[in-house]
N, C-alpha and C. Protein backbone atom coordinates (compact mmCIF):
# COMPACT_ATOMS: atom_id res chain seq x y z
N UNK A 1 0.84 -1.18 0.00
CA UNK A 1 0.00 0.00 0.00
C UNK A 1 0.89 1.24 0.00
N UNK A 2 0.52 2.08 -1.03
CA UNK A 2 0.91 3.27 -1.30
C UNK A 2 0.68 4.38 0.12
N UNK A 3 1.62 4.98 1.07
CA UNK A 3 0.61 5.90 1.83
C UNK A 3 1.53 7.43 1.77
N UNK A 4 2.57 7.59 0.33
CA UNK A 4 2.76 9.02 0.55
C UNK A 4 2.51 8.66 -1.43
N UNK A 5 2.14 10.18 -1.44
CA UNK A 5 1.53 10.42 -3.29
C UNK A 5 3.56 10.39 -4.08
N UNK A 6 4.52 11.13 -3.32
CA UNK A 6 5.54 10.88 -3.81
C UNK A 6 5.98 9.40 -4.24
N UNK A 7 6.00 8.84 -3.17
CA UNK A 7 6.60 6.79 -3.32
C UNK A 7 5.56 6.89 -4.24
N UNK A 8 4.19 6.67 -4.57
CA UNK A 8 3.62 6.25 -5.54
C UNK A 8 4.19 6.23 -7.45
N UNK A 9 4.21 8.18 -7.19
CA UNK A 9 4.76 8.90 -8.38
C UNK A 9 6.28 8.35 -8.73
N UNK A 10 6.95 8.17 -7.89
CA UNK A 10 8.36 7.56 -8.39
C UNK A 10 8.24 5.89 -9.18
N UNK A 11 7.47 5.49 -8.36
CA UNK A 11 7.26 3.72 -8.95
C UNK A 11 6.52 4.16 -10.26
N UNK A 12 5.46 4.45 -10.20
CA UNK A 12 4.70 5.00 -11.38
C UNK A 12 5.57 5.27 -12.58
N UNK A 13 6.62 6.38 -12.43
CA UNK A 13 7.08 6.91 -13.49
C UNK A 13 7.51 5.89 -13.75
N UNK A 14 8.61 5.33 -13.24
CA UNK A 14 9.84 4.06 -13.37
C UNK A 14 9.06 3.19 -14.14
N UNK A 15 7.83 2.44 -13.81
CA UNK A 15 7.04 1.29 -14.27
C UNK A 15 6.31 2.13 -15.62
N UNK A 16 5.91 3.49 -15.59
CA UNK A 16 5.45 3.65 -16.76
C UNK A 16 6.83 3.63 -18.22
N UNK A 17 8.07 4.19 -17.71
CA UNK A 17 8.82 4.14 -18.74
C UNK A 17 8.88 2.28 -19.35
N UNK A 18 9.00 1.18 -18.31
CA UNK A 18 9.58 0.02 -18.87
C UNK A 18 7.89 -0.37 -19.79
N UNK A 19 7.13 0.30 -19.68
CA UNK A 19 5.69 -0.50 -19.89
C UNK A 19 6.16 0.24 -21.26
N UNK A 20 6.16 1.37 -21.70
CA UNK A 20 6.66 2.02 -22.58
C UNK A 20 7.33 1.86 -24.15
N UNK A 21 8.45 1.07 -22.97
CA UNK A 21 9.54 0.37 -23.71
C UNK A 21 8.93 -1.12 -24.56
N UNK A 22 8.15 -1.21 -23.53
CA UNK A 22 7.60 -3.07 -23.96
C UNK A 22 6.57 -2.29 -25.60
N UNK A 23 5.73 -1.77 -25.27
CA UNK A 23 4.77 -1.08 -26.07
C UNK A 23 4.92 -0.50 -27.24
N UNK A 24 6.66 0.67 -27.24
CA UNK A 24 7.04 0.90 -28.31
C UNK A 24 7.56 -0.19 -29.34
N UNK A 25 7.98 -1.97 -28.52
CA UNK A 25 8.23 -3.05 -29.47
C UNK A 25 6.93 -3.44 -30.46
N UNK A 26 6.07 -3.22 -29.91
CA UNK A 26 4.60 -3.88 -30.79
C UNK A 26 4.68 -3.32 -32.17
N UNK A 27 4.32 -4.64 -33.11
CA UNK A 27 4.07 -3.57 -34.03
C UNK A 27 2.40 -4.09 -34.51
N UNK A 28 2.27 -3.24 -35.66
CA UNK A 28 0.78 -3.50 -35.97
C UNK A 28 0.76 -5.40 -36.22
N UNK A 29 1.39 -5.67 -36.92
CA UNK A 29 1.13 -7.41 -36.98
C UNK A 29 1.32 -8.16 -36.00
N UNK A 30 1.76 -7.90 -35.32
CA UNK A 30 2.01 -8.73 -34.13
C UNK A 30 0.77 -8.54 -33.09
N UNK A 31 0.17 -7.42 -33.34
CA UNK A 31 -1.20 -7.36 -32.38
C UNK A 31 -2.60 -8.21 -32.16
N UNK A 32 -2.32 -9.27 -32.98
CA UNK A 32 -2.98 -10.08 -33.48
C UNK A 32 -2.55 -11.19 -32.92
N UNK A 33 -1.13 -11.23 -32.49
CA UNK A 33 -1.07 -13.00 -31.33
C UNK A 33 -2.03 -12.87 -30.49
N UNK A 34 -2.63 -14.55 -30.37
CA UNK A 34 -3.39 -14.96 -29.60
C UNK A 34 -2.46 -15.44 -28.38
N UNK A 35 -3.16 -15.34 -27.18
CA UNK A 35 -2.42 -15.90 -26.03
C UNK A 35 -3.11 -17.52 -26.37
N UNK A 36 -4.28 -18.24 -26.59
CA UNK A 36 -4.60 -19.31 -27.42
C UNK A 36 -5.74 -19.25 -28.40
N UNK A 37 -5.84 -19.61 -29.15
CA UNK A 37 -7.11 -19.41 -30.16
C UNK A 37 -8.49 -18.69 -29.55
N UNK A 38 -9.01 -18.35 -29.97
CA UNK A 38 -10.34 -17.37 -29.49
C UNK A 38 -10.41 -17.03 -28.36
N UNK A 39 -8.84 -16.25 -27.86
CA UNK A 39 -8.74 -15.58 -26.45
C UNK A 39 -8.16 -14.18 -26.84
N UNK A 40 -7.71 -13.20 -25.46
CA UNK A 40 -7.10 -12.07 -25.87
C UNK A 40 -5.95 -12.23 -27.11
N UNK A 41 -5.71 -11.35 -27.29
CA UNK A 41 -4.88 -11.45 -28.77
C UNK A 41 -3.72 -9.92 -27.66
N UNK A 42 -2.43 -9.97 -28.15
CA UNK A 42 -1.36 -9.18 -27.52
C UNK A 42 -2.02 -7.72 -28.00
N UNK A 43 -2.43 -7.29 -29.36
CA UNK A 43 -3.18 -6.14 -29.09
C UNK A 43 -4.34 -6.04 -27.84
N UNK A 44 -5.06 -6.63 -27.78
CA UNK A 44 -6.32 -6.94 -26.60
C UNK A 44 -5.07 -6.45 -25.06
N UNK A 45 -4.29 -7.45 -24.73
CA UNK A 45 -3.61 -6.87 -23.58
C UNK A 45 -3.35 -5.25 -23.54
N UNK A 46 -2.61 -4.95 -24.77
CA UNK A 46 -1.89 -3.86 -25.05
C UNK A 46 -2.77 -2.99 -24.69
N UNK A 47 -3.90 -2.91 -25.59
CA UNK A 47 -5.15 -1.99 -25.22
C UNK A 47 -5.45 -1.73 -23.61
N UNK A 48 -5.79 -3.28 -23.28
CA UNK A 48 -6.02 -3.14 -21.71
C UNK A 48 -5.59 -2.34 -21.07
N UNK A 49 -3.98 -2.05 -21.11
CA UNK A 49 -3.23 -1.45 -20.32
C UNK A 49 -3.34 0.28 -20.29
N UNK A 50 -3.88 0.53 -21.50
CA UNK A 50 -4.33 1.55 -21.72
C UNK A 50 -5.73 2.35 -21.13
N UNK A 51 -6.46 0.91 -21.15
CA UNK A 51 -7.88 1.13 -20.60
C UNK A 51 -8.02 1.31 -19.23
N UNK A 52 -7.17 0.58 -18.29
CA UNK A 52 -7.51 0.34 -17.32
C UNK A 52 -7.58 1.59 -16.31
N UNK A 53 -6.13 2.11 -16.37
CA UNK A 53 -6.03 3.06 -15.32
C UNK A 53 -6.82 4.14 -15.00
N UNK A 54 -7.71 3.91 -15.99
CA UNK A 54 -9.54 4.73 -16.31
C UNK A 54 -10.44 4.40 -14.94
N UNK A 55 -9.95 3.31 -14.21
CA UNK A 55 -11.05 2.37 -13.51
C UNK A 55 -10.31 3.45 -11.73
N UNK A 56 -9.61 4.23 -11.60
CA UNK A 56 -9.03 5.04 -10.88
C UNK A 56 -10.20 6.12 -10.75
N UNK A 57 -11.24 6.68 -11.89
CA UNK A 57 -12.19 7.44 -11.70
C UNK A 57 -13.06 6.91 -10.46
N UNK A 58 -13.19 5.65 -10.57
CA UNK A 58 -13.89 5.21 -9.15
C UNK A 58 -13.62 5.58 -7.79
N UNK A 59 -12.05 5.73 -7.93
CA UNK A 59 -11.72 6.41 -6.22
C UNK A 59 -11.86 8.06 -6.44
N UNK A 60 -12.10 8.33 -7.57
CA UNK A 60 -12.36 9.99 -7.38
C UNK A 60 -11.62 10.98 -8.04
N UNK A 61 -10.27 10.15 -8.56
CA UNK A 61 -9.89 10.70 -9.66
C UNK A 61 -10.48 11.51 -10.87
N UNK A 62 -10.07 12.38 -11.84
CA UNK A 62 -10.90 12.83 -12.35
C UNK A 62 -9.99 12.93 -13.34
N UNK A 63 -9.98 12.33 -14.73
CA UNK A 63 -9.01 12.54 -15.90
C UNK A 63 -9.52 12.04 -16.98
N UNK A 64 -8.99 12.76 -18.14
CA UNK A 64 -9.66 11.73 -19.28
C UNK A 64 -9.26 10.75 -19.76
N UNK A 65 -10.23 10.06 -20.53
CA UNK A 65 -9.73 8.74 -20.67
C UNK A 65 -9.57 8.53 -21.88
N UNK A 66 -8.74 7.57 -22.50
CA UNK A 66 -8.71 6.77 -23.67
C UNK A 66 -9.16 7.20 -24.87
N UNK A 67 -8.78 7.83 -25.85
CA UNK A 67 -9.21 8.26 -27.03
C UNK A 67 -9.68 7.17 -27.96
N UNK A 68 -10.27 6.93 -28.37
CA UNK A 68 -11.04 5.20 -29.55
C UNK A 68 -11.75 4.54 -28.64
N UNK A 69 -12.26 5.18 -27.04
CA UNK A 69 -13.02 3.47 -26.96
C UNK A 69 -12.17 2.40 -26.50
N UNK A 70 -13.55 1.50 -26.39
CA UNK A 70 -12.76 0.22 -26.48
C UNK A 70 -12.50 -0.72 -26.85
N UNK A 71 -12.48 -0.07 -28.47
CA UNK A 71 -11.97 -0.96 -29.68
C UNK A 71 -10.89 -1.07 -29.42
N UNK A 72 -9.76 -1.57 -29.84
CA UNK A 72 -8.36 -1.78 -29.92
C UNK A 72 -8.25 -1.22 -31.30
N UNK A 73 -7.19 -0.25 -31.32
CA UNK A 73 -6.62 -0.06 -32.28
C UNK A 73 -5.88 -0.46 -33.18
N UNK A 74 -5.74 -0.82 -34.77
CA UNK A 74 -4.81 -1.38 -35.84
C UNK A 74 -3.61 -1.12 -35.49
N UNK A 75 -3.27 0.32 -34.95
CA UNK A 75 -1.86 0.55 -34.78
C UNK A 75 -0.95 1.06 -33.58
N UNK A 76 -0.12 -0.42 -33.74
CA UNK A 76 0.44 -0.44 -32.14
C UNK A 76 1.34 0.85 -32.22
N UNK A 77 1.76 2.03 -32.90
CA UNK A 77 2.24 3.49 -32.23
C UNK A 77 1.13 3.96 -31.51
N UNK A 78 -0.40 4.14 -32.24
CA UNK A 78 -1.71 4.44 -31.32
C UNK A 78 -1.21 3.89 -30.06
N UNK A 79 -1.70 2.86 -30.08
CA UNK A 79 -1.78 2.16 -28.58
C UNK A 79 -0.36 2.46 -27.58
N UNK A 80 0.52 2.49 -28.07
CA UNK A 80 1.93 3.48 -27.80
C UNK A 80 1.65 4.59 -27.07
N UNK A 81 0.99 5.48 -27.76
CA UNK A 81 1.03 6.76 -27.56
C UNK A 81 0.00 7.04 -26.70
N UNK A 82 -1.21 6.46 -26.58
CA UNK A 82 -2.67 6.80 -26.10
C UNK A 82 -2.10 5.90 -24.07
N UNK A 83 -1.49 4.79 -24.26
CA UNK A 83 -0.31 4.37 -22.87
C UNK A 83 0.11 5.49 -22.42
N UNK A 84 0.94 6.30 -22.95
CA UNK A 84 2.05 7.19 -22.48
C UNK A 84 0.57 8.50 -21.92
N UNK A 85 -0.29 8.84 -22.84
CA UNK A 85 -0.80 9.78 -22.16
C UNK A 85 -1.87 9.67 -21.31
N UNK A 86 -2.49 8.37 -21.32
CA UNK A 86 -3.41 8.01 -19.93
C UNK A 86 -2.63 7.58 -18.62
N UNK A 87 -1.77 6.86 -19.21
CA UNK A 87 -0.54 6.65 -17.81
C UNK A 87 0.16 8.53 -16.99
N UNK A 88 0.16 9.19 -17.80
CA UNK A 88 0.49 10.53 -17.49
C UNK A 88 -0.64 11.18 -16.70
N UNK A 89 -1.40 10.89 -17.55
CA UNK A 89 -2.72 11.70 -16.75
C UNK A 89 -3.11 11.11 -15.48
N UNK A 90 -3.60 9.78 -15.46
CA UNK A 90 -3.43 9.71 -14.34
C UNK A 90 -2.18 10.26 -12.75
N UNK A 91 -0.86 10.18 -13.04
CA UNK A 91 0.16 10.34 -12.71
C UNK A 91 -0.38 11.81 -12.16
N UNK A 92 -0.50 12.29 -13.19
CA UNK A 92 -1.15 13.90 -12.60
C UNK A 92 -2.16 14.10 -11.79
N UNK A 93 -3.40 13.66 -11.97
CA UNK A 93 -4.32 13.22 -11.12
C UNK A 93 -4.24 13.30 -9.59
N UNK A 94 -3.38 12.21 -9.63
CA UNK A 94 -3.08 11.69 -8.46
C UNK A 94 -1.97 12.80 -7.50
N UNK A 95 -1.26 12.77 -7.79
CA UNK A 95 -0.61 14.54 -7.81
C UNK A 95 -0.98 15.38 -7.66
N UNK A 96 -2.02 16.22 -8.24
CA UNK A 96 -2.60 16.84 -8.09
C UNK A 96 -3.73 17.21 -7.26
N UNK A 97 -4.55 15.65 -7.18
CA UNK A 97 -6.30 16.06 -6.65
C UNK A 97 -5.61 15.15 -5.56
N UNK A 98 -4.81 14.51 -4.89
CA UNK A 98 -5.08 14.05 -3.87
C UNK A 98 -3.69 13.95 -2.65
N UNK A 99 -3.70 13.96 -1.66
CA UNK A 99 -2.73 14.33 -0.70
C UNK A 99 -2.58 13.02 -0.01
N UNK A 100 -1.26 12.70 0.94
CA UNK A 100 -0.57 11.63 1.55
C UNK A 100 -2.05 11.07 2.12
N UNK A 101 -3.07 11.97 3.02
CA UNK A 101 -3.99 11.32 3.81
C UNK A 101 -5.50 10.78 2.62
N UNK A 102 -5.67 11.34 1.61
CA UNK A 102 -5.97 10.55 0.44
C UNK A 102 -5.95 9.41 0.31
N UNK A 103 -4.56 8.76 0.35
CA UNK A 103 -4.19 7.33 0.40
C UNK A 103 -4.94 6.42 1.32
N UNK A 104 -5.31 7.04 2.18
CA UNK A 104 -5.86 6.23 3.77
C UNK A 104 -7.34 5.91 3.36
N UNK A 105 -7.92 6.75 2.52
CA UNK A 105 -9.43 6.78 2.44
C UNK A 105 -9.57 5.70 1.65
N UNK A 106 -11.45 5.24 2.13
CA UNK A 106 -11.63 3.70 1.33
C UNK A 106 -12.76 3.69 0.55
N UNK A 107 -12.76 3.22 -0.57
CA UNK A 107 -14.28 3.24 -1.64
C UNK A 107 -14.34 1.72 -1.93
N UNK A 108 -15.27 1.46 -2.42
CA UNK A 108 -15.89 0.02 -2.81
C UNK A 108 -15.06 -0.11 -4.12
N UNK A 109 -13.96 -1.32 -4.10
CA UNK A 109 -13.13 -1.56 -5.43
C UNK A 109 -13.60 -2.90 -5.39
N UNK A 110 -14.14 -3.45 -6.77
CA UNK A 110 -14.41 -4.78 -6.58
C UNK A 110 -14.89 -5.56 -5.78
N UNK A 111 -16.10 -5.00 -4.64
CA UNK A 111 -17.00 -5.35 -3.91
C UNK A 111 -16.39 -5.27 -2.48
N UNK A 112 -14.82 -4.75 -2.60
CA UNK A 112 -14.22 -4.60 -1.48
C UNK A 112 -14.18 -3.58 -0.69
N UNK A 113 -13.72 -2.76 0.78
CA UNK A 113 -13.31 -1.29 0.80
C UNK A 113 -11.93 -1.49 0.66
N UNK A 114 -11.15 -0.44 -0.10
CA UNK A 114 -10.01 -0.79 -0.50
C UNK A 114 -9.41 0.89 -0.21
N UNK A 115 -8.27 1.04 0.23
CA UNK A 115 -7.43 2.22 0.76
C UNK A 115 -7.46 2.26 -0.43
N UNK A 116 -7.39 4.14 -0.88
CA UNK A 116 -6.69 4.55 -2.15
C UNK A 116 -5.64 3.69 -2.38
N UNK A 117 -4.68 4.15 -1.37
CA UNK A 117 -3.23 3.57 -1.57
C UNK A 117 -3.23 2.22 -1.88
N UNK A 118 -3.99 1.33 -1.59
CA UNK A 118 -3.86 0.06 -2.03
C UNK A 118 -4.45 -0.23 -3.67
N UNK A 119 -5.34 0.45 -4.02
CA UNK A 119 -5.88 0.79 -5.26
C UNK A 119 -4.36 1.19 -6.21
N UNK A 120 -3.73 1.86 -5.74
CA UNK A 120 -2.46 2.19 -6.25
C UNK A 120 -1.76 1.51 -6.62
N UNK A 121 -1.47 0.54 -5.34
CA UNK A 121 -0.72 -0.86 -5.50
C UNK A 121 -0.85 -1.71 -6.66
N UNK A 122 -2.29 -1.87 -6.59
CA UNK A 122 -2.62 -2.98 -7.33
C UNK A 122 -2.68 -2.14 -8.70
N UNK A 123 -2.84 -1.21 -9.06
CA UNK A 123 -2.75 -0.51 -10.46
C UNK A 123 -1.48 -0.79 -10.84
N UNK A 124 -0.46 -0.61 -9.83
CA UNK A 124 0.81 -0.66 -10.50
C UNK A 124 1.03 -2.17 -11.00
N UNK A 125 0.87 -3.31 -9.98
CA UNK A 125 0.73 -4.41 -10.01
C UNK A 125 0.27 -5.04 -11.36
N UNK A 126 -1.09 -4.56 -11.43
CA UNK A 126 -1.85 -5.05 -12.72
C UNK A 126 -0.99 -5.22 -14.15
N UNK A 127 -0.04 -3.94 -13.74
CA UNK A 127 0.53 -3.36 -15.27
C UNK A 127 1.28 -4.07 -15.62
N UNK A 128 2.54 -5.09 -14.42
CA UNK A 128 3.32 -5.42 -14.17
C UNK A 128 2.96 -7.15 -14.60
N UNK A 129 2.26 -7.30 -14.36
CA UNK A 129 1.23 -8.22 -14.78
C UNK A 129 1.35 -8.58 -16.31
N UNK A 130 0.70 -8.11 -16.90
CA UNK A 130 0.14 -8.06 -18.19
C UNK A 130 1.12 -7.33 -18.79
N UNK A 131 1.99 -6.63 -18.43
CA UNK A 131 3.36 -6.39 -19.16
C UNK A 131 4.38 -7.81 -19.68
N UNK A 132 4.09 -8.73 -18.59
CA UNK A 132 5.09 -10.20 -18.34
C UNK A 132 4.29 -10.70 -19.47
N UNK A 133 2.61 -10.87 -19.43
CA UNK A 133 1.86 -11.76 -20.44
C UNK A 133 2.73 -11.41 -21.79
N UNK A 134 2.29 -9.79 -22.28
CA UNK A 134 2.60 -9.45 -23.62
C UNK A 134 3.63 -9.61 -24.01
N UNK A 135 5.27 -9.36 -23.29
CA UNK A 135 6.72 -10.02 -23.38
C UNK A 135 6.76 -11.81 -24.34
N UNK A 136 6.05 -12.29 -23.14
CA UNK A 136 5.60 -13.81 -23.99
C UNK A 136 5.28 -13.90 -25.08
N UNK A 137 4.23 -13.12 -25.49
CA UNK A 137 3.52 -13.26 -26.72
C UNK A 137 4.26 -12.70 -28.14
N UNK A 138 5.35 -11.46 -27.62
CA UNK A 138 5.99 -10.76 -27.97
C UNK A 138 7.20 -11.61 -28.77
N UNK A 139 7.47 -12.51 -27.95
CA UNK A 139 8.56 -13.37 -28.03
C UNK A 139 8.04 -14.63 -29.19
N UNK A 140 6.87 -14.81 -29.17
CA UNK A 140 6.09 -15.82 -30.08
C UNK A 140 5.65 -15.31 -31.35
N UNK A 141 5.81 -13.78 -31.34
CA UNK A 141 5.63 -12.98 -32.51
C UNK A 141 6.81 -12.55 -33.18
N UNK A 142 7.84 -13.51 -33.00
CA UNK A 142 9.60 -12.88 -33.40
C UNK A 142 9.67 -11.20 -33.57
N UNK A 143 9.19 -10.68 -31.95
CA UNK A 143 9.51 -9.30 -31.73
C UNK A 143 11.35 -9.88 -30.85
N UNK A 144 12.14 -8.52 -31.23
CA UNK A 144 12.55 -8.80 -30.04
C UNK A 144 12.53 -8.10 -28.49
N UNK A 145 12.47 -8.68 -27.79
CA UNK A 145 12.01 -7.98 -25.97
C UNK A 145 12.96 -6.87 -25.29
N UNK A 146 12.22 -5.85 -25.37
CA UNK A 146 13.11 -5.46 -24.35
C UNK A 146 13.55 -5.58 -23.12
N UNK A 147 14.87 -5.14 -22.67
CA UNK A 147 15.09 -5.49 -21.21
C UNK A 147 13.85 -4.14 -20.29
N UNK A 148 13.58 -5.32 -19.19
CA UNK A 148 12.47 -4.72 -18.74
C UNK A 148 13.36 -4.47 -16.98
N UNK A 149 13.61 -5.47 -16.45
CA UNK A 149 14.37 -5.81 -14.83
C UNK A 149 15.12 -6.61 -15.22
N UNK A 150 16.05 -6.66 -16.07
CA UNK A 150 16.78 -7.21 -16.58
C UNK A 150 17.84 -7.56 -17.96
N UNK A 151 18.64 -7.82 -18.41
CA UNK A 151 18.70 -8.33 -19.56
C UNK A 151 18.13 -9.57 -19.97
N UNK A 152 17.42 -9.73 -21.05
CA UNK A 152 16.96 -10.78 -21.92
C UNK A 152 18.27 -11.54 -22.82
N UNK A 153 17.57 -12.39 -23.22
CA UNK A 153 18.32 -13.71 -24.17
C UNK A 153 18.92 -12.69 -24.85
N UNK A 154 18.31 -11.88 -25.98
CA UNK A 154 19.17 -11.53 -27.26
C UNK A 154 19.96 -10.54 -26.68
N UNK A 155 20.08 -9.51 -25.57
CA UNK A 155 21.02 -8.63 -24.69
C UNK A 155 22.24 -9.46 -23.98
N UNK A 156 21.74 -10.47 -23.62
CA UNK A 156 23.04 -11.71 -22.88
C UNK A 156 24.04 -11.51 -23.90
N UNK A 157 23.49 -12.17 -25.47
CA UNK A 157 24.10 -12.93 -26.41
C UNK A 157 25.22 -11.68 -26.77
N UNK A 158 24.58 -10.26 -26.92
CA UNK A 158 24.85 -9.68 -27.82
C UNK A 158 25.95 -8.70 -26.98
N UNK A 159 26.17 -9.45 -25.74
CA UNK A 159 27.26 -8.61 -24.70
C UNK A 159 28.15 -9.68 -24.86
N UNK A 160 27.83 -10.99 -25.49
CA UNK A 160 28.99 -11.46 -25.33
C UNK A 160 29.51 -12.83 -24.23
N UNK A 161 27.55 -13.10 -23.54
CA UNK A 161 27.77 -13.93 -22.33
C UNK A 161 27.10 -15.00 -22.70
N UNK A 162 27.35 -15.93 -21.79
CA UNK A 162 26.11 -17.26 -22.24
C UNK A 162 25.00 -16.93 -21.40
N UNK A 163 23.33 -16.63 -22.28
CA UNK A 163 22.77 -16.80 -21.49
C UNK A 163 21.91 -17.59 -20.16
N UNK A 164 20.86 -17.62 -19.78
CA UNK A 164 20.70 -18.52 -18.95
C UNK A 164 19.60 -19.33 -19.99
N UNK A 165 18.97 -20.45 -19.58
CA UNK A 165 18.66 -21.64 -20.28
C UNK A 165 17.48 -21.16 -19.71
């Protein structure tokens, strides 16, 4: 649980740049992997990630949301770009309309009472989440991954090390 708006805003930024990074790899063809036949498809995640932090209006936030709906867009720069500025806005939001004792207060999240600050948590969480799914899928779409908390296979190789198995 989040209980100062600074610690929030620092993880936030940090996790919004690597989500970023993952996002600027997509390209339009690849938005179309299925995680398995007639399930989300890596655009469907991608979108998600975009959509979600919308669901923050519930604790009282107040920002706009998502330009297209919630179609998914043909083109993963869209979905790129429309990330970077709902992830911002919120960021501001939160910054802005609400203070350290903010965090403490509780609204009905998912049938629960849930501290702002924990609402926070799990926003960041979520992203972190479904960032790992799309990497996978990413990897099944001969993208290559960026390093996210780490170096990946083709960063090992390309320094020169053996990677891990």
């Amino acid at each position: 649980m989040f209980v100062k708006i600074n610690d929030f805003a620092k993880e936030w930024e940090e996790e919004l740049k690597l989500t970023e990074k993952v996002m600027g790899a997509l390209t339009d063809d690849s938005l179309s992997r299925e995680v398995i036949p007639g399930r989300r498809t890596l655009g469907d995640i991608a979108w998600h990630l975009v959509l979600s932090p919308h669901y923050m209006t519930g604790c009282g936030l107040v920002f706009d949301g998502p330009a297209g709906g919630k179609e998914v867009p043909a083109s993963a720069a869209v979905i790129a770009e429309e990330y970077g500025r709902i992830s911002r806005a919120l960021l501001e939001a939160v910054k802005t309309q609400w203070s350290d004792d903010s965090l403490l207060e509780t609204v009905d999240m998912m049938g629960e009472s849930w501290a702002n600050g924990v609402t926070l948590r799990f926003t960041l969480m979520h992203q972190a989440h479904h960032r790992g799914q799309m990497t996978v899928l990413m990897r099944q779409a001969g993208l290559r991954i960026p390093e996210v908390y780490g170096q990946t296979y083709d960063s090992w190789i390309e320094a020169g090390m053996e990677p891990l198995k």
